[in-house]
C-alpha atoms as a PDB file:
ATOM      1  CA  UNK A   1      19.929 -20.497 -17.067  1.00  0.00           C
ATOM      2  CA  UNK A   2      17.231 -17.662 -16.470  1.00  0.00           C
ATOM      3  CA  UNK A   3      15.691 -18.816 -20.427  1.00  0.00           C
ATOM      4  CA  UNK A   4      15.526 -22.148 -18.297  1.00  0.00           C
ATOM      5  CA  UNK A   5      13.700 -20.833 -15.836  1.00  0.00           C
ATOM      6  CA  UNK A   6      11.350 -18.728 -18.022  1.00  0.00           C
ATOM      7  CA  UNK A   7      10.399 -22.421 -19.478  1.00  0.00           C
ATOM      8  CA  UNK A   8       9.463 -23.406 -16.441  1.00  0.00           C
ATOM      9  CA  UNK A   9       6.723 -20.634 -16.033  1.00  0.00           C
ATOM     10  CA  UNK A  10       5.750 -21.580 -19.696  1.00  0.00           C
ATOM     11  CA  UNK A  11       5.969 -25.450 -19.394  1.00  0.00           C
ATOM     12  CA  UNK A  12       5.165 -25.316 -16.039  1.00  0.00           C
ATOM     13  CA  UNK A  13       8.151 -28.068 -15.119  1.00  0.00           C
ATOM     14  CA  UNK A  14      11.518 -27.436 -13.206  1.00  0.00           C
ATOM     15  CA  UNK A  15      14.821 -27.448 -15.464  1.00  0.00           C
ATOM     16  CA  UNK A  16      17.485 -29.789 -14.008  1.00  0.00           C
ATOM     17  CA  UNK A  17      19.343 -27.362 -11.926  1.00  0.00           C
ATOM     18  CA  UNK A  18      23.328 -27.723 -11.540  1.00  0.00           C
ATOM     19  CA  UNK A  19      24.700 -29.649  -8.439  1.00  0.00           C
ATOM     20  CA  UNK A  20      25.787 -27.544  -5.853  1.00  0.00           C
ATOM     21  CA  UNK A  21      29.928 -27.787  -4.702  1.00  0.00           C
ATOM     22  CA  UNK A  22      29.346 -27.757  -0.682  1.00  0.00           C
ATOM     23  CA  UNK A  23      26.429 -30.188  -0.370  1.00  0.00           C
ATOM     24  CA  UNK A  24      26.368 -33.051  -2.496  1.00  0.00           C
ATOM     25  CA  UNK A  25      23.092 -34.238  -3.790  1.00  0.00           C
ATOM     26  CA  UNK A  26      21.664 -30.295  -3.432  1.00  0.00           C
ATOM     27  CA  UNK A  27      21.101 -28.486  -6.410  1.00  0.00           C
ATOM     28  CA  UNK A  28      22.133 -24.587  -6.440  1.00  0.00           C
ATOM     29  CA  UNK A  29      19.689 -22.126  -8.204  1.00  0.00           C
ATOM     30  CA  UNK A  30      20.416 -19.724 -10.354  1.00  0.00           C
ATOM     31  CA  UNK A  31      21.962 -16.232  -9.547  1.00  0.00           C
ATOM     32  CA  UNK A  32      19.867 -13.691  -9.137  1.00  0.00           C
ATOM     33  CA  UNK A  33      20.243 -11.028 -11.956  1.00  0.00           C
ATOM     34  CA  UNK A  34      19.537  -6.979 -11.576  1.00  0.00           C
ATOM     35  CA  UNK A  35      16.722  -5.915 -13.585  1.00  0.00           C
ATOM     36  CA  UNK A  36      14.906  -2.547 -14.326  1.00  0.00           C
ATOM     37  CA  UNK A  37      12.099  -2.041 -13.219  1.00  0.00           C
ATOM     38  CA  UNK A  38       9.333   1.130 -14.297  1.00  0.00           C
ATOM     39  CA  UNK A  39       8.714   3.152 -11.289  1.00  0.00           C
ATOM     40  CA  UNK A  40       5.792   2.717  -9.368  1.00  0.00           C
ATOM     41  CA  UNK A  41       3.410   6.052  -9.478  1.00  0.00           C
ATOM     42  CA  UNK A  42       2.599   7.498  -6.150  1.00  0.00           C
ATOM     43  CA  UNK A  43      -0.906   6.681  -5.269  1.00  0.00           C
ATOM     44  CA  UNK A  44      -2.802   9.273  -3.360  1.00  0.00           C
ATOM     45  CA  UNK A  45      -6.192   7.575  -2.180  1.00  0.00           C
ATOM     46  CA  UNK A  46      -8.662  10.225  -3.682  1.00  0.00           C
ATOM     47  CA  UNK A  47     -12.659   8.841  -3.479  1.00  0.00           C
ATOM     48  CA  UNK A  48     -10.671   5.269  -3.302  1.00  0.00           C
ATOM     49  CA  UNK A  49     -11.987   4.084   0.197  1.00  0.00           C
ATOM     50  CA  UNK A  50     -12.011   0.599   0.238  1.00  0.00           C
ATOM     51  CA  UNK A  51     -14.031  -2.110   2.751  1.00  0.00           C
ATOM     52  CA  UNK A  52     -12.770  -5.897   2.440  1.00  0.00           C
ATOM     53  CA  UNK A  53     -13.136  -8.494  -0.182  1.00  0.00           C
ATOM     54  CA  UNK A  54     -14.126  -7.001  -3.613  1.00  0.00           C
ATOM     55  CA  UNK A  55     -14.338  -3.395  -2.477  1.00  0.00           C
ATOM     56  CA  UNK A  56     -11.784  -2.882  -4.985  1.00  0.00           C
ATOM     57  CA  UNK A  57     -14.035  -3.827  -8.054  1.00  0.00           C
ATOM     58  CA  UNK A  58     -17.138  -2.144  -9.024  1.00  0.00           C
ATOM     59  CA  UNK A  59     -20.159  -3.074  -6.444  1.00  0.00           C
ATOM     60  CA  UNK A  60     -21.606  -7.038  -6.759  1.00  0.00           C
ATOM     61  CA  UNK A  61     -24.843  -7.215  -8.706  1.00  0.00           C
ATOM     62  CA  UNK A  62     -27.825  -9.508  -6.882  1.00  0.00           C
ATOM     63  CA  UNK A  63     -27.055 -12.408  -8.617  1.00  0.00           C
ATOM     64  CA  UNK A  64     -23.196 -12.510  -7.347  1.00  0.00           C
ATOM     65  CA  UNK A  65     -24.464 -11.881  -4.018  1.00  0.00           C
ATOM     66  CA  UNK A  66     -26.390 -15.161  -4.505  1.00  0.00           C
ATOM     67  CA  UNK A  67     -23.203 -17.056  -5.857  1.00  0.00           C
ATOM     68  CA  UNK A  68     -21.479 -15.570  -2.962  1.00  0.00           C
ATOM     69  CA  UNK A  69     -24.145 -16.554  -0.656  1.00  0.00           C
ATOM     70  CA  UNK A  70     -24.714 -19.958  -2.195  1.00  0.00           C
ATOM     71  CA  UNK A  71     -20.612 -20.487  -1.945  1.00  0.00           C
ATOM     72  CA  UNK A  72     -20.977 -19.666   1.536  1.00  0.00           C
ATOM     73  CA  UNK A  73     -24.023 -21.903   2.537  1.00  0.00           C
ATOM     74  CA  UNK A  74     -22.771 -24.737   0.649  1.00  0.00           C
ATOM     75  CA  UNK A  75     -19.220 -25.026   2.800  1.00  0.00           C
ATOM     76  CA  UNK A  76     -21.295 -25.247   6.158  1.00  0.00           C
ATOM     77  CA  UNK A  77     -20.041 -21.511   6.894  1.00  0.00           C
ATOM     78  CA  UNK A  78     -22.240 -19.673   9.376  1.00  0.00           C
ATOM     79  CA  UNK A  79     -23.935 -16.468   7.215  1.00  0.00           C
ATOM     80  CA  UNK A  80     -24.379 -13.209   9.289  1.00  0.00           C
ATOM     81  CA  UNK A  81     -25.106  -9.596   8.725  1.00  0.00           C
ATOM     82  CA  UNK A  82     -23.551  -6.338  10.155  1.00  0.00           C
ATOM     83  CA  UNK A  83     -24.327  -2.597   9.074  1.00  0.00           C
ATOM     84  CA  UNK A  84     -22.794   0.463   9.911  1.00  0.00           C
ATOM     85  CA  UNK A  85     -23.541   4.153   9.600  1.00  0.00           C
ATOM     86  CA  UNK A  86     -21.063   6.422   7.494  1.00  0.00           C
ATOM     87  CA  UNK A  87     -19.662   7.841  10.175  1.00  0.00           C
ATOM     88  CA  UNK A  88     -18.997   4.944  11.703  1.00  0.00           C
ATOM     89  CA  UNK A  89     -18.070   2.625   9.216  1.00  0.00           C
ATOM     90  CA  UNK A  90     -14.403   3.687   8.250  1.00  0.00           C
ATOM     91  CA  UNK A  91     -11.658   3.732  10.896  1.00  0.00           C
ATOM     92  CA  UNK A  92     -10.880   7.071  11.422  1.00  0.00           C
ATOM     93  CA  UNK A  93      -9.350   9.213  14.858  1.00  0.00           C
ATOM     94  CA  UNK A  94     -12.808  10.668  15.708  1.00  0.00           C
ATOM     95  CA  UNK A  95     -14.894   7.179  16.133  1.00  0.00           C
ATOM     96  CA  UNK A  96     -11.841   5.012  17.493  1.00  0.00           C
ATOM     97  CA  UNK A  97     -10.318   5.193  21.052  1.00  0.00           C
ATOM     98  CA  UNK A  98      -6.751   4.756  21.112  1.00  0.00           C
ATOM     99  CA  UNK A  99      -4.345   4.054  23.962  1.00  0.00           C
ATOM    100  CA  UNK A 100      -1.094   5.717  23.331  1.00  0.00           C
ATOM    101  CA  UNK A 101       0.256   6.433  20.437  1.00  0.00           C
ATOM    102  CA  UNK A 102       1.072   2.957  19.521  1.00  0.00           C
ATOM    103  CA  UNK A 103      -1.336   1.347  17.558  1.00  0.00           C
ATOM    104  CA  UNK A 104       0.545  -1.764  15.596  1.00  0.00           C
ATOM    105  CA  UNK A 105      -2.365  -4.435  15.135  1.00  0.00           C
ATOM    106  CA  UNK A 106      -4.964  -2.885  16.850  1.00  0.00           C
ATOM    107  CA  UNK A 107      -8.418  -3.673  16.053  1.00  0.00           C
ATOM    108  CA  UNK A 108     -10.555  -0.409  16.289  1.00  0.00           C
ATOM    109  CA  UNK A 109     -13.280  -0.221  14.884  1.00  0.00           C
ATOM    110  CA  UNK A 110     -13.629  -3.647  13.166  1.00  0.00           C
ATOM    111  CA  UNK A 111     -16.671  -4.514  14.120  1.00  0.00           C
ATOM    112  CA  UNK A 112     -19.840  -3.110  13.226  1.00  0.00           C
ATOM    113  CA  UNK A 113     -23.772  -3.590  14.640  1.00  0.00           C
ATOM    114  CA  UNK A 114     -24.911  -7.333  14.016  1.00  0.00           C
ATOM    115  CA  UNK A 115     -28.448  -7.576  12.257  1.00  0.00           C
ATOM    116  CA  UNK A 116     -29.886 -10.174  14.568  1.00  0.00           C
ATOM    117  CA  UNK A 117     -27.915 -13.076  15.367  1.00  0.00           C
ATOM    118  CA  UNK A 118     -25.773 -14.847  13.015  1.00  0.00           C
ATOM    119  CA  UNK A 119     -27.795 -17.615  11.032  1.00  0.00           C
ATOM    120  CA  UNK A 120     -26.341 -20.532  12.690  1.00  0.00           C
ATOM    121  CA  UNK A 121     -27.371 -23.633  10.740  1.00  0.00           C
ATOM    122  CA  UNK A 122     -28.606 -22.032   8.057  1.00  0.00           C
ATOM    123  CA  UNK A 123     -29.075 -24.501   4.948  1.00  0.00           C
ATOM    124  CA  UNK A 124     -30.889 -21.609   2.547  1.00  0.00           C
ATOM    125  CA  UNK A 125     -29.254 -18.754   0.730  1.00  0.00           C
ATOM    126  CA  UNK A 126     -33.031 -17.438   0.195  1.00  0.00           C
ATOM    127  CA  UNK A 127     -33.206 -17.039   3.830  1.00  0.00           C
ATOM    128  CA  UNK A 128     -29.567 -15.185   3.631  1.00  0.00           C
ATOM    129  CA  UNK A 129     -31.059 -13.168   0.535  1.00  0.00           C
ATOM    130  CA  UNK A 130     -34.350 -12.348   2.869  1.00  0.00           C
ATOM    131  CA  UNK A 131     -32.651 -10.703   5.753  1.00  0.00           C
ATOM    132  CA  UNK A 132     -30.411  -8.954   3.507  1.00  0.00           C
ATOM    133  CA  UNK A 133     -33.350  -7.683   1.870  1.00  0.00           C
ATOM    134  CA  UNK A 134     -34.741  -6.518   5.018  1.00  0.00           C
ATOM    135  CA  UNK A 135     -31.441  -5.135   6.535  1.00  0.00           C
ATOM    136  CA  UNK A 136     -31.282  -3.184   3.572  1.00  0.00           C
ATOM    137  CA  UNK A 137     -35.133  -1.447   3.787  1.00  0.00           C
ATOM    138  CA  UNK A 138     -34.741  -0.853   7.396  1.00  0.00           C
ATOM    139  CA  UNK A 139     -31.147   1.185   7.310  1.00  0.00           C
ATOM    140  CA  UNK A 140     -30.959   2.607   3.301  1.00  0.00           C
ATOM    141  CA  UNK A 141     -28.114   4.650   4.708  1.00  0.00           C
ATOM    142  CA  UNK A 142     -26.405   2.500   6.525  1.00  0.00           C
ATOM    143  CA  UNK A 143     -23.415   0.454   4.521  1.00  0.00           C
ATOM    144  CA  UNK A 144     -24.354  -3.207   4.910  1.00  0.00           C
ATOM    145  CA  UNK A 145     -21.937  -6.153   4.711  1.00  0.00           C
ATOM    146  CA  UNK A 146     -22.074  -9.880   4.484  1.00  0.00           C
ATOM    147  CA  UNK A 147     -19.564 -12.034   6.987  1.00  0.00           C
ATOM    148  CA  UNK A 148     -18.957 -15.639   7.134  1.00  0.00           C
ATOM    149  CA  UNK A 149     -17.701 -17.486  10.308  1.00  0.00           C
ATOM    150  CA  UNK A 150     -16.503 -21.269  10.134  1.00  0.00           C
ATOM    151  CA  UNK A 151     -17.462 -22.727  13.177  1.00  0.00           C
ATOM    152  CA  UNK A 152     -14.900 -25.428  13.447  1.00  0.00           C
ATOM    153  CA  UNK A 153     -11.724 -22.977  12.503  1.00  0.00           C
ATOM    154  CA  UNK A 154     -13.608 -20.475  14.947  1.00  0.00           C
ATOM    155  CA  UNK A 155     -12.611 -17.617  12.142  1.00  0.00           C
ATOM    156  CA  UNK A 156     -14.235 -14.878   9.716  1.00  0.00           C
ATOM    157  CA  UNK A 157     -13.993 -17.138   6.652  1.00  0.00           C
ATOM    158  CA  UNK A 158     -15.379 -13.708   4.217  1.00  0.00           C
ATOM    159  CA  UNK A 159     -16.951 -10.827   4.411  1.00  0.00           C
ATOM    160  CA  UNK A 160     -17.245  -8.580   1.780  1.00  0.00           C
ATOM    161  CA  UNK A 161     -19.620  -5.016   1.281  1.00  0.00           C
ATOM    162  CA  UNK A 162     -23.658  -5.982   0.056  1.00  0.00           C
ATOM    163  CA  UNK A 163     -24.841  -2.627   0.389  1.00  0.00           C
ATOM    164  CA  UNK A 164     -23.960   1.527   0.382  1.00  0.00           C
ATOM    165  CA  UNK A 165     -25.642   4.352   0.796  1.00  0.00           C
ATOM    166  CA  UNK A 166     -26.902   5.752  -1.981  1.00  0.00           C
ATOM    167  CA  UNK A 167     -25.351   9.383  -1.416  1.00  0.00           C
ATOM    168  CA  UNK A 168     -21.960   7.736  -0.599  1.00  0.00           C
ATOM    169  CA  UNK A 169     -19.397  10.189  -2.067  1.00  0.00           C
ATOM    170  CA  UNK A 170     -16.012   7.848  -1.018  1.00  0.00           C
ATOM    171  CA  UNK A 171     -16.132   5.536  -3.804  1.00  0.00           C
ATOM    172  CA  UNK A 172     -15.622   5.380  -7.505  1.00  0.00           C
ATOM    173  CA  UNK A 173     -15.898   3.324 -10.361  1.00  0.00           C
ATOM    174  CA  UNK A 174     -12.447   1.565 -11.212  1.00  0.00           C
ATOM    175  CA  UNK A 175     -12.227   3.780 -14.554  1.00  0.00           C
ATOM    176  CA  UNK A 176     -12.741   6.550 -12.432  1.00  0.00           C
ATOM    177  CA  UNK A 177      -9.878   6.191  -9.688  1.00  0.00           C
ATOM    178  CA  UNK A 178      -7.280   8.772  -8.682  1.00  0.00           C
ATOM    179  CA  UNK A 179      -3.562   7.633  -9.131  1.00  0.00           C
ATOM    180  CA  UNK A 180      -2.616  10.830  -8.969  1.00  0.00           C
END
């Protein structure tokens, strides 16, 4: 039965599973079998701070920003920019105010200084490119980041880093990651 099921992942259709005794017409599935699995190593995050969407790979050249900005222009998603200081842009004790010591889905320090307003209507990705151009000259410290709102789901559709510092210390290169 589990060779059947490995088929499926192969084939990509369902095997005919056996009828099951209480409920006619309902199929059972197979039994669920022990296996061994390698333990997983203890990761200690060492220089592995990571923002949102592809933090964890190595930092988007111009012309994915463009595809990225392009994507997000083309599915009517509102483009806007945010940047953030060091200090400020990881959540940490010493830049978040916390009431009591429960803090289960609370949202400190999620939101970081708008550059301008968001670019409502905005049918250009050069204009996107523009201000991130000049986001980027007027804080070169600062860690800049890209977010997307969809007005009709009235969400954060993306967001993902555009910019860091250039003496930023907290990341590495995936080859370069402590596991250890």
């Amino acid at each position: 039965m589990a060779q059947d099921w490995i088929r499926v992942l192969i084939r990509g259709r369902l095997p005919r599973l056996p009828a099951c005794p209480r409920f006619p017409g309902a199929f059972s599935a197979p039994p669920l079998t022990r296996s061994r699995c390698a333990p997983v190593p203890d990761r200690t995050p060492k220089n592995n701070k990571f923002f949102e969407t592809f933090s964890f790979l190595p930092p988007l050249s111009n012309d994915e920003i463009s595809k990225q900005v392009a994507y997000i222009v083309n599915n009517g998603w509102t483009p806007c920019l945010e940047f953030a200081e060091p200090e400020q842009a990881y959540v940490s004790s010493e830049n978040s105010i916390r009431y009591g010591p429960v803090s289960s889905g609370y949202q400190d320090n999620r939101y970081w200084t708008m550059w301008k307003l968001p670019m409502f209507g905005c049918q250009n990705g050069e204009q996107v490119l523009g201000e991130m151009n000049n986001c980027i000259k007027a804080f070169p410290e600062a860690y800049v980041r890209l977010v997307a709102f969809d007005s009709v789901r009235q969400v954060q559709m993306c967001g993902f880093l555009i910019h860091r510092p250039p003496n930023a210390t907290e990341f590495q290169a995936p080859e370069k990651r402590s596991v250890a």
